[in-house]
PDB file of N, CA and C in Angstrom:
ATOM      1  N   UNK A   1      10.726   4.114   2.576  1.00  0.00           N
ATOM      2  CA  UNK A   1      10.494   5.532   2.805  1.00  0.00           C
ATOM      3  C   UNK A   1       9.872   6.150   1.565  1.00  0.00           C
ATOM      4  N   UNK A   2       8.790   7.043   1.521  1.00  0.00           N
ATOM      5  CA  UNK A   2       8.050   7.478   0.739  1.00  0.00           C
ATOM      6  C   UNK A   2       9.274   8.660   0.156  1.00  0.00           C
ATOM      7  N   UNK A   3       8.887   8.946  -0.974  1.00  0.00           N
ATOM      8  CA  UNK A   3      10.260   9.918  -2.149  1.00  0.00           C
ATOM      9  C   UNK A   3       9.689  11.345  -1.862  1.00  0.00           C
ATOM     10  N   UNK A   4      10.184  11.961  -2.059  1.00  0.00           N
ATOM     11  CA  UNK A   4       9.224  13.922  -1.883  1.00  0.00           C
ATOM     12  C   UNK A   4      10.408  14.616  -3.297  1.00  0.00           C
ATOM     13  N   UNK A   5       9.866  14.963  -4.100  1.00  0.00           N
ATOM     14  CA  UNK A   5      10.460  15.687  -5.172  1.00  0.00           C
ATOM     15  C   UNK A   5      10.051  17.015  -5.298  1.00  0.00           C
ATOM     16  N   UNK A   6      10.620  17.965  -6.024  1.00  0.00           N
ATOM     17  CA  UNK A   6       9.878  19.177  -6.576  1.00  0.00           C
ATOM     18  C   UNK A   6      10.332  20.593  -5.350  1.00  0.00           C
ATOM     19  N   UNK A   7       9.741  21.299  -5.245  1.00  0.00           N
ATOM     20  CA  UNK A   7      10.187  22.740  -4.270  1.00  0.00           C
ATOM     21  C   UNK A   7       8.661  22.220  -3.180  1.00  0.00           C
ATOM     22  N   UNK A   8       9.180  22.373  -2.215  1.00  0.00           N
ATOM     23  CA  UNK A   8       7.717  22.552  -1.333  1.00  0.00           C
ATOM     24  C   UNK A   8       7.444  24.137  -0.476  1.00  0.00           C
ATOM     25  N   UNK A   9       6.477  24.239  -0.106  1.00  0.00           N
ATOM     26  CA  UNK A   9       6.650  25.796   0.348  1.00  0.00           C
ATOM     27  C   UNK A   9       5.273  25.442   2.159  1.00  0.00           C
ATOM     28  N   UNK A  10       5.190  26.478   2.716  1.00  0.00           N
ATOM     29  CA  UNK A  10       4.184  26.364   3.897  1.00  0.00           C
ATOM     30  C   UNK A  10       3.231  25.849   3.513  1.00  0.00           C
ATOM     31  N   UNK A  11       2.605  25.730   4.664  1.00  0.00           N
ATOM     32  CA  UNK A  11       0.670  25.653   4.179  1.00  0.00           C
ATOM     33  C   UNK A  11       0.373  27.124   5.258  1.00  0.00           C
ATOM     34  N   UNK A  12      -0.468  27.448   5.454  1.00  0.00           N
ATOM     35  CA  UNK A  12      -1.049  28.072   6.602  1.00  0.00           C
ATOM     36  C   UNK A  12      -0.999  27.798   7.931  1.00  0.00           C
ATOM     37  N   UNK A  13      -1.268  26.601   8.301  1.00  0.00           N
ATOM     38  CA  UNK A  13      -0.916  25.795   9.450  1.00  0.00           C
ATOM     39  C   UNK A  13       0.612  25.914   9.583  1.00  0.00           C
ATOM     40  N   UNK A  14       1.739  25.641   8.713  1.00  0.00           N
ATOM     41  CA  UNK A  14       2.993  25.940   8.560  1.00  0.00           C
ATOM     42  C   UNK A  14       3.173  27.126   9.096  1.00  0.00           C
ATOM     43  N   UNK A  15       2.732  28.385   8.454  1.00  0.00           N
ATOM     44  CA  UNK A  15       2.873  29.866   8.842  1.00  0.00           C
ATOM     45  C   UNK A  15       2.554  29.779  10.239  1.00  0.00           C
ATOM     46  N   UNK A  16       1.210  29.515  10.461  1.00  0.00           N
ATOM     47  CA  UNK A  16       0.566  29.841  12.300  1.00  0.00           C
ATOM     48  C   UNK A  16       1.697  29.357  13.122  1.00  0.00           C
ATOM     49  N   UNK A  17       2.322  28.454  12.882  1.00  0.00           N
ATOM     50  CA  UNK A  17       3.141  27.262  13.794  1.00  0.00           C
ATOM     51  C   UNK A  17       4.605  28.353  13.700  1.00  0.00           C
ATOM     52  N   UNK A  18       4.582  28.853  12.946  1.00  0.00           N
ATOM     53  CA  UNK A  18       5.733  29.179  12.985  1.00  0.00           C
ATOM     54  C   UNK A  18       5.385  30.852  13.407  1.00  0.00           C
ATOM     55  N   UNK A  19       4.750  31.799  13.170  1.00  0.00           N
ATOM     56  CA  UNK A  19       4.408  33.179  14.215  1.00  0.00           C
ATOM     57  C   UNK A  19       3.572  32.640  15.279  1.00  0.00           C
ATOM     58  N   UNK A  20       2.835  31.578  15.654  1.00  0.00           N
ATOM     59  CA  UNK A  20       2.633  31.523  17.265  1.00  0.00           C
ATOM     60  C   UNK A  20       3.229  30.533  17.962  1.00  0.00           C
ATOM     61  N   UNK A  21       4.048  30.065  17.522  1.00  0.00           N
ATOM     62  CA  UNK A  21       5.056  29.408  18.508  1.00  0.00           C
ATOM     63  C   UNK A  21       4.503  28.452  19.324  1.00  0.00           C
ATOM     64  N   UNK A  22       3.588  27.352  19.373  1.00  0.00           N
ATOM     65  CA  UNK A  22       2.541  26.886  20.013  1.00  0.00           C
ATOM     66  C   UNK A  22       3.275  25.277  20.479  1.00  0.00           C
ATOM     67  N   UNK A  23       4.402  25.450  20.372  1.00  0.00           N
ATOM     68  CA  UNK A  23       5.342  24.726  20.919  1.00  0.00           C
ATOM     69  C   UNK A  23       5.274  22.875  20.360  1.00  0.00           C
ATOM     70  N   UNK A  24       4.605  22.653  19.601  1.00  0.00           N
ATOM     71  CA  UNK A  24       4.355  21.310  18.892  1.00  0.00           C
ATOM     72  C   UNK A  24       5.735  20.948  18.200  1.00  0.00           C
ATOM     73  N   UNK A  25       6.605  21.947  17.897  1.00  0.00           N
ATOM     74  CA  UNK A  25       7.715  21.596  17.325  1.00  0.00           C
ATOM     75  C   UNK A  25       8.841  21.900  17.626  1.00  0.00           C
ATOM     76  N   UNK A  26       9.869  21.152  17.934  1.00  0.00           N
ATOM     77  CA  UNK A  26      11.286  21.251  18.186  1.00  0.00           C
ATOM     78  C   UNK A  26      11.711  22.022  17.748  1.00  0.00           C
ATOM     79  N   UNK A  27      13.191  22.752  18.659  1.00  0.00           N
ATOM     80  CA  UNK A  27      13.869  23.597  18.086  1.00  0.00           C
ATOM     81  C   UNK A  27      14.396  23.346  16.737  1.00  0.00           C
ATOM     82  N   UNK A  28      14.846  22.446  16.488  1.00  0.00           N
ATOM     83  CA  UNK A  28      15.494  21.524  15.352  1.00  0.00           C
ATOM     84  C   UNK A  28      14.383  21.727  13.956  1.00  0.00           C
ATOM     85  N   UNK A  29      13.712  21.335  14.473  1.00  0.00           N
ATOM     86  CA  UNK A  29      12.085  20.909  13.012  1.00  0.00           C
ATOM     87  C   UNK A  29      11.493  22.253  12.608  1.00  0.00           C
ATOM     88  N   UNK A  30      11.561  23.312  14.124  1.00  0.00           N
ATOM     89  CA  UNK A  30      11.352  24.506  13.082  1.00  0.00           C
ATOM     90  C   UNK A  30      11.805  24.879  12.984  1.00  0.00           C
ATOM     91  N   UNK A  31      13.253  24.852  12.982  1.00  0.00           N
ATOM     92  CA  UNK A  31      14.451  25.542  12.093  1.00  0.00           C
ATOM     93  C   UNK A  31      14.287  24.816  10.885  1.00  0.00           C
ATOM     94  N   UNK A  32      13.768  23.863  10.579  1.00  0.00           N
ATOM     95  CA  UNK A  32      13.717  23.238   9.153  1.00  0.00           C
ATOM     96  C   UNK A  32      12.281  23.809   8.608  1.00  0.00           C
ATOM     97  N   UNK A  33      11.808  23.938   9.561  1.00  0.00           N
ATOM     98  CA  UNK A  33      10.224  24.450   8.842  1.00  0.00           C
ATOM     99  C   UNK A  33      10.609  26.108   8.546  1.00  0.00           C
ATOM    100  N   UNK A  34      11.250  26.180   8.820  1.00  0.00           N
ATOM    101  CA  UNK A  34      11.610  28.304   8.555  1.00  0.00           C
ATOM    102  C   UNK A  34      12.380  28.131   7.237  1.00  0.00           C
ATOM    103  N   UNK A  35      13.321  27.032   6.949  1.00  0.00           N
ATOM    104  CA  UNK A  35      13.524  26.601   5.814  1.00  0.00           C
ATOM    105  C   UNK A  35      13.051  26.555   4.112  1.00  0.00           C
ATOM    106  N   UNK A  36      11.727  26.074   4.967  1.00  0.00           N
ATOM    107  CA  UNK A  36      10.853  25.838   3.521  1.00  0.00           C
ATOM    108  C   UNK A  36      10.348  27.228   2.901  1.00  0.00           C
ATOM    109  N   UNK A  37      10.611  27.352   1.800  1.00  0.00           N
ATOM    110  CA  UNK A  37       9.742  28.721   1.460  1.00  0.00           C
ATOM    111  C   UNK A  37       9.421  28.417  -0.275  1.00  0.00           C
ATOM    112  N   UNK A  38       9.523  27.780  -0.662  1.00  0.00           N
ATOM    113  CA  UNK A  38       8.549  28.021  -2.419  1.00  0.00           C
ATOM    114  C   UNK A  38       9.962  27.273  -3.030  1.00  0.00           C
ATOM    115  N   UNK A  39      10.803  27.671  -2.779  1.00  0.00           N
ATOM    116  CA  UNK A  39      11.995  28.087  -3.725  1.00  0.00           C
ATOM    117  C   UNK A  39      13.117  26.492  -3.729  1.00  0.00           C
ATOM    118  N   UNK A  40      13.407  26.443  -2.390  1.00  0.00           N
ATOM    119  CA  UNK A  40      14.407  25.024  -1.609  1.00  0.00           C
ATOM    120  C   UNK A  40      13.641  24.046  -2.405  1.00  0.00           C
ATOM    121  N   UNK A  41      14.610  23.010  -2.769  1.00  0.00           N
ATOM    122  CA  UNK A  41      14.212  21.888  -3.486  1.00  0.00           C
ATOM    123  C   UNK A  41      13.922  20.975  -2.056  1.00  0.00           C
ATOM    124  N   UNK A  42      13.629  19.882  -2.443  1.00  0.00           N
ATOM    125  CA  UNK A  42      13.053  19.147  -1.064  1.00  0.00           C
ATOM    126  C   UNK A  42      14.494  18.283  -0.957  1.00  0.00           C
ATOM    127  N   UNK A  43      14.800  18.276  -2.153  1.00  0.00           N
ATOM    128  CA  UNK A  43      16.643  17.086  -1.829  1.00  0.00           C
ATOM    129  C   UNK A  43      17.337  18.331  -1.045  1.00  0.00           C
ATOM    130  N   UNK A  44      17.445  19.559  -1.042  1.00  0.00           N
ATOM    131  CA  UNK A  44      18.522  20.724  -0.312  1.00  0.00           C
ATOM    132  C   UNK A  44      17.517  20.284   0.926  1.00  0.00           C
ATOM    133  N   UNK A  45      16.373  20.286   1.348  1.00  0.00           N
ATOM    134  CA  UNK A  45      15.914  20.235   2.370  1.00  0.00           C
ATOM    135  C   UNK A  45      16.279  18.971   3.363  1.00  0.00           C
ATOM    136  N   UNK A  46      16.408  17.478   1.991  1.00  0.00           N
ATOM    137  CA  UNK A  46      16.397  16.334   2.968  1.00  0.00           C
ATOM    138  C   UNK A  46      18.183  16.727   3.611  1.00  0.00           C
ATOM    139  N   UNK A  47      18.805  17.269   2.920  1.00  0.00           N
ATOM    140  CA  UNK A  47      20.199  17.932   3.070  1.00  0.00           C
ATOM    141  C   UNK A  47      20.413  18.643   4.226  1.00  0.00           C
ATOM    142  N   UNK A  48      19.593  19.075   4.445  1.00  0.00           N
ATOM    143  CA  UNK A  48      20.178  20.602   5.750  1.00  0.00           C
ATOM    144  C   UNK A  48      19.296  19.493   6.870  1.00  0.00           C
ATOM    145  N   UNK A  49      18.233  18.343   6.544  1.00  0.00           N
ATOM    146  CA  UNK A  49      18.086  17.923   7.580  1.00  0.00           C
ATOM    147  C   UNK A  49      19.404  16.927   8.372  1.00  0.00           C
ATOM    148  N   UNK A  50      20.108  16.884   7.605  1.00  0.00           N
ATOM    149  CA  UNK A  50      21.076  15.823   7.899  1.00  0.00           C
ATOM    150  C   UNK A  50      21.746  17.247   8.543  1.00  0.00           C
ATOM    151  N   UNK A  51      22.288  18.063   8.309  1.00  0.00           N
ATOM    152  CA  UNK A  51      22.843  19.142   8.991  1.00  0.00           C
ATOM    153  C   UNK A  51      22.333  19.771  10.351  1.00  0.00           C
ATOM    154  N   UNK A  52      20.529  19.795  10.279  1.00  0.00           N
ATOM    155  CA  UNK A  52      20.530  19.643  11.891  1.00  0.00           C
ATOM    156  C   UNK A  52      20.425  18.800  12.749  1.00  0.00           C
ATOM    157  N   UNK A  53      20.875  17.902  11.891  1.00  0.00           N
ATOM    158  CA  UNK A  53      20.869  16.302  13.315  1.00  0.00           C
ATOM    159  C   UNK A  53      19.481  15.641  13.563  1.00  0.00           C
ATOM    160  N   UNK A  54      18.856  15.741  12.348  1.00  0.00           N
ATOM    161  CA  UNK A  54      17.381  15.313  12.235  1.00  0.00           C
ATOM    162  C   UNK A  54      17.702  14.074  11.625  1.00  0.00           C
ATOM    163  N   UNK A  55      16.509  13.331  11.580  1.00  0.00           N
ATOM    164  CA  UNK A  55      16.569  11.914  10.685  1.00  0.00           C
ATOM    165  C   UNK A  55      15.804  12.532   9.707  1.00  0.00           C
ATOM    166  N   UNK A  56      16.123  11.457   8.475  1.00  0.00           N
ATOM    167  CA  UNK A  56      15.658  11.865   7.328  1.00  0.00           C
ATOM    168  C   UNK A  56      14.310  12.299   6.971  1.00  0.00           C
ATOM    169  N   UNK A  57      13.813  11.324   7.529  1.00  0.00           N
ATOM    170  CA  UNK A  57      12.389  11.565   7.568  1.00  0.00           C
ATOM    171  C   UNK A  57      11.391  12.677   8.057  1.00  0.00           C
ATOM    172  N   UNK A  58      12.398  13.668   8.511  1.00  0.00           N
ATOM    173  CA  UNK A  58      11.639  14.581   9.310  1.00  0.00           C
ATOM    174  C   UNK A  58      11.063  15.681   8.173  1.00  0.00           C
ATOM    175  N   UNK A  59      11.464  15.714   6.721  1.00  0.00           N
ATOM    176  CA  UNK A  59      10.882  16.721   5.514  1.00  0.00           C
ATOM    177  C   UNK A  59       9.089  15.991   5.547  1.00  0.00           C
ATOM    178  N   UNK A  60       9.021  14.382   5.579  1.00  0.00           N
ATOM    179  CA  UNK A  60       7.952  14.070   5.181  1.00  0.00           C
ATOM    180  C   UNK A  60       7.330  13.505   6.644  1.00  0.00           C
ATOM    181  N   UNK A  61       7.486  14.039   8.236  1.00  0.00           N
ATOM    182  CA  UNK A  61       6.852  14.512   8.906  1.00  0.00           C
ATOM    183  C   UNK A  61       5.658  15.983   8.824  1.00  0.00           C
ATOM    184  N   UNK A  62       6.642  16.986   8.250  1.00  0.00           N
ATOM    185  CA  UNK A  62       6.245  18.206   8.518  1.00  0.00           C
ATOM    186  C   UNK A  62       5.168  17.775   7.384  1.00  0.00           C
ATOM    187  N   UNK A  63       5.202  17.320   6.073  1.00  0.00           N
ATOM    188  CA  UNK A  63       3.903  17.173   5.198  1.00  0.00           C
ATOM    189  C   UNK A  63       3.153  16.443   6.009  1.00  0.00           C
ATOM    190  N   UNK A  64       3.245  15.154   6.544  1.00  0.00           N
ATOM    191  CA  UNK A  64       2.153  14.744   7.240  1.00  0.00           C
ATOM    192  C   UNK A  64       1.116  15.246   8.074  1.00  0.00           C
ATOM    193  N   UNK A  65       2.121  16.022   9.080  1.00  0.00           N
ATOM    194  CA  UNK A  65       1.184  16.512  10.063  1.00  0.00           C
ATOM    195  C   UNK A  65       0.991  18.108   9.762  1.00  0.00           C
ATOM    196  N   UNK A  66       0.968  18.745   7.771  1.00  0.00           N
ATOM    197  CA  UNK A  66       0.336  19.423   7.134  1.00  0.00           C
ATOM    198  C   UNK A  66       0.969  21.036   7.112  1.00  0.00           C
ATOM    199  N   UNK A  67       2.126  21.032   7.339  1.00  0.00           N
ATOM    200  CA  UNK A  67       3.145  21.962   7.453  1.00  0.00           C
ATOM    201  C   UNK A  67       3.648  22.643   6.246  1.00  0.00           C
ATOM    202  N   UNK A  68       3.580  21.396   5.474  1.00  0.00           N
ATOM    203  CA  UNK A  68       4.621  22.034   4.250  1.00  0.00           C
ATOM    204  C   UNK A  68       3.557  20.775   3.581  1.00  0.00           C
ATOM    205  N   UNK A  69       3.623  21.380   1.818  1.00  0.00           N
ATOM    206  CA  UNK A  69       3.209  20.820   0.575  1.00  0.00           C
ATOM    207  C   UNK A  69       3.623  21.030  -0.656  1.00  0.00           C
ATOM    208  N   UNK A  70       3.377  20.292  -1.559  1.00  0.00           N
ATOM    209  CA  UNK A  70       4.332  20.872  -2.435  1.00  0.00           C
ATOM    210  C   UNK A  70       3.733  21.866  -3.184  1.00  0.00           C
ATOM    211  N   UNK A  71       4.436  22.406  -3.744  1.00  0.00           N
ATOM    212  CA  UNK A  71       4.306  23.726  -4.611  1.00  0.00           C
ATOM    213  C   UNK A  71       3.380  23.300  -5.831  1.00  0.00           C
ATOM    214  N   UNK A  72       2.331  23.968  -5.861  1.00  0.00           N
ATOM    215  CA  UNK A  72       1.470  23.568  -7.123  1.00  0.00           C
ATOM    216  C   UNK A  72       2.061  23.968  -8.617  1.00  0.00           C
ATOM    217  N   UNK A  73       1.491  23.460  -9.271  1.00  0.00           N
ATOM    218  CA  UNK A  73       2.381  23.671 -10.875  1.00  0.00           C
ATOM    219  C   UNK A  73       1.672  24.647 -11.317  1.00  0.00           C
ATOM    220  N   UNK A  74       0.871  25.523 -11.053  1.00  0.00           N
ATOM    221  CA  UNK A  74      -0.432  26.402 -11.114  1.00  0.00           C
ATOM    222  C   UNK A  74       0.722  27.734 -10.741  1.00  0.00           C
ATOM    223  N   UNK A  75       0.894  27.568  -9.174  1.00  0.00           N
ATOM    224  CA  UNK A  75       1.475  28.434  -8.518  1.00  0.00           C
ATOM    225  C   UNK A  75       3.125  28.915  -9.153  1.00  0.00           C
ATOM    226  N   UNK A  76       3.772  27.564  -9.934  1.00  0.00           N
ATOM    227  CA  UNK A  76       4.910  27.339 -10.004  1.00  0.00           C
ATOM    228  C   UNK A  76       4.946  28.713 -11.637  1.00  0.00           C
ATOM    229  N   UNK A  77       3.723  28.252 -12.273  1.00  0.00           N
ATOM    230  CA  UNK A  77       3.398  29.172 -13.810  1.00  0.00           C
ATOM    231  C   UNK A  77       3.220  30.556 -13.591  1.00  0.00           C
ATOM    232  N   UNK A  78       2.839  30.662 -12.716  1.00  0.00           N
ATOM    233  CA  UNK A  78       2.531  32.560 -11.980  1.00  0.00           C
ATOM    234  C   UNK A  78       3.129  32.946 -11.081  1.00  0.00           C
ATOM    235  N   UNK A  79       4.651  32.092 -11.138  1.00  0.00           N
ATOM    236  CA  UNK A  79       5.904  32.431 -10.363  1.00  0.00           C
ATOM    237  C   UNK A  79       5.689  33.118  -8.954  1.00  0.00           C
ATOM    238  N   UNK A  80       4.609  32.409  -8.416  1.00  0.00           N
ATOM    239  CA  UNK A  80       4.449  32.313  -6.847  1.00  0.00           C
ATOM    240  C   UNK A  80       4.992  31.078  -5.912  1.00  0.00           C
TER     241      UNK A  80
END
């Protein structure tokens, strides 16, 4: 299994998916995707996935199919 470290936050595609509701994602996954916001470490994240009855792997789904990324170190310096 590939490692995910650091805070991750949306992408845009993240946001759309989550105000238009376009149904690609489980009740479950976007309760984890409403999750992510800048701040959640990705270990609290692989955490609450075990809390909604997700498999682990479902933090480094949502990066795959471009949901969530990690927080740039750019973004992280201008405390965005």
């Amino acid at each position: 299994m590939e490692s995910i470290a650091g805070l991750l936050e949306k992408t845009d595609a993240g946001r759309q998916e989550i105000s238009a509701r376009t149904g690609s994602l489980d009740r479950r996954h976007r309760a984890l995707l409403i999750m992510v916001d800048g701040r959640t470490t990705a270990n609290d994240l692989l955490e609450r996935t075990r809390q909604l009855g997700l498999k682990i792997d479902a933090v480094l789904e949502l990066l795959r199919v471009g949901y969530v990324r990690p927080v740039s170190a750019t973004a992280k310096a201008l405390g965005i």
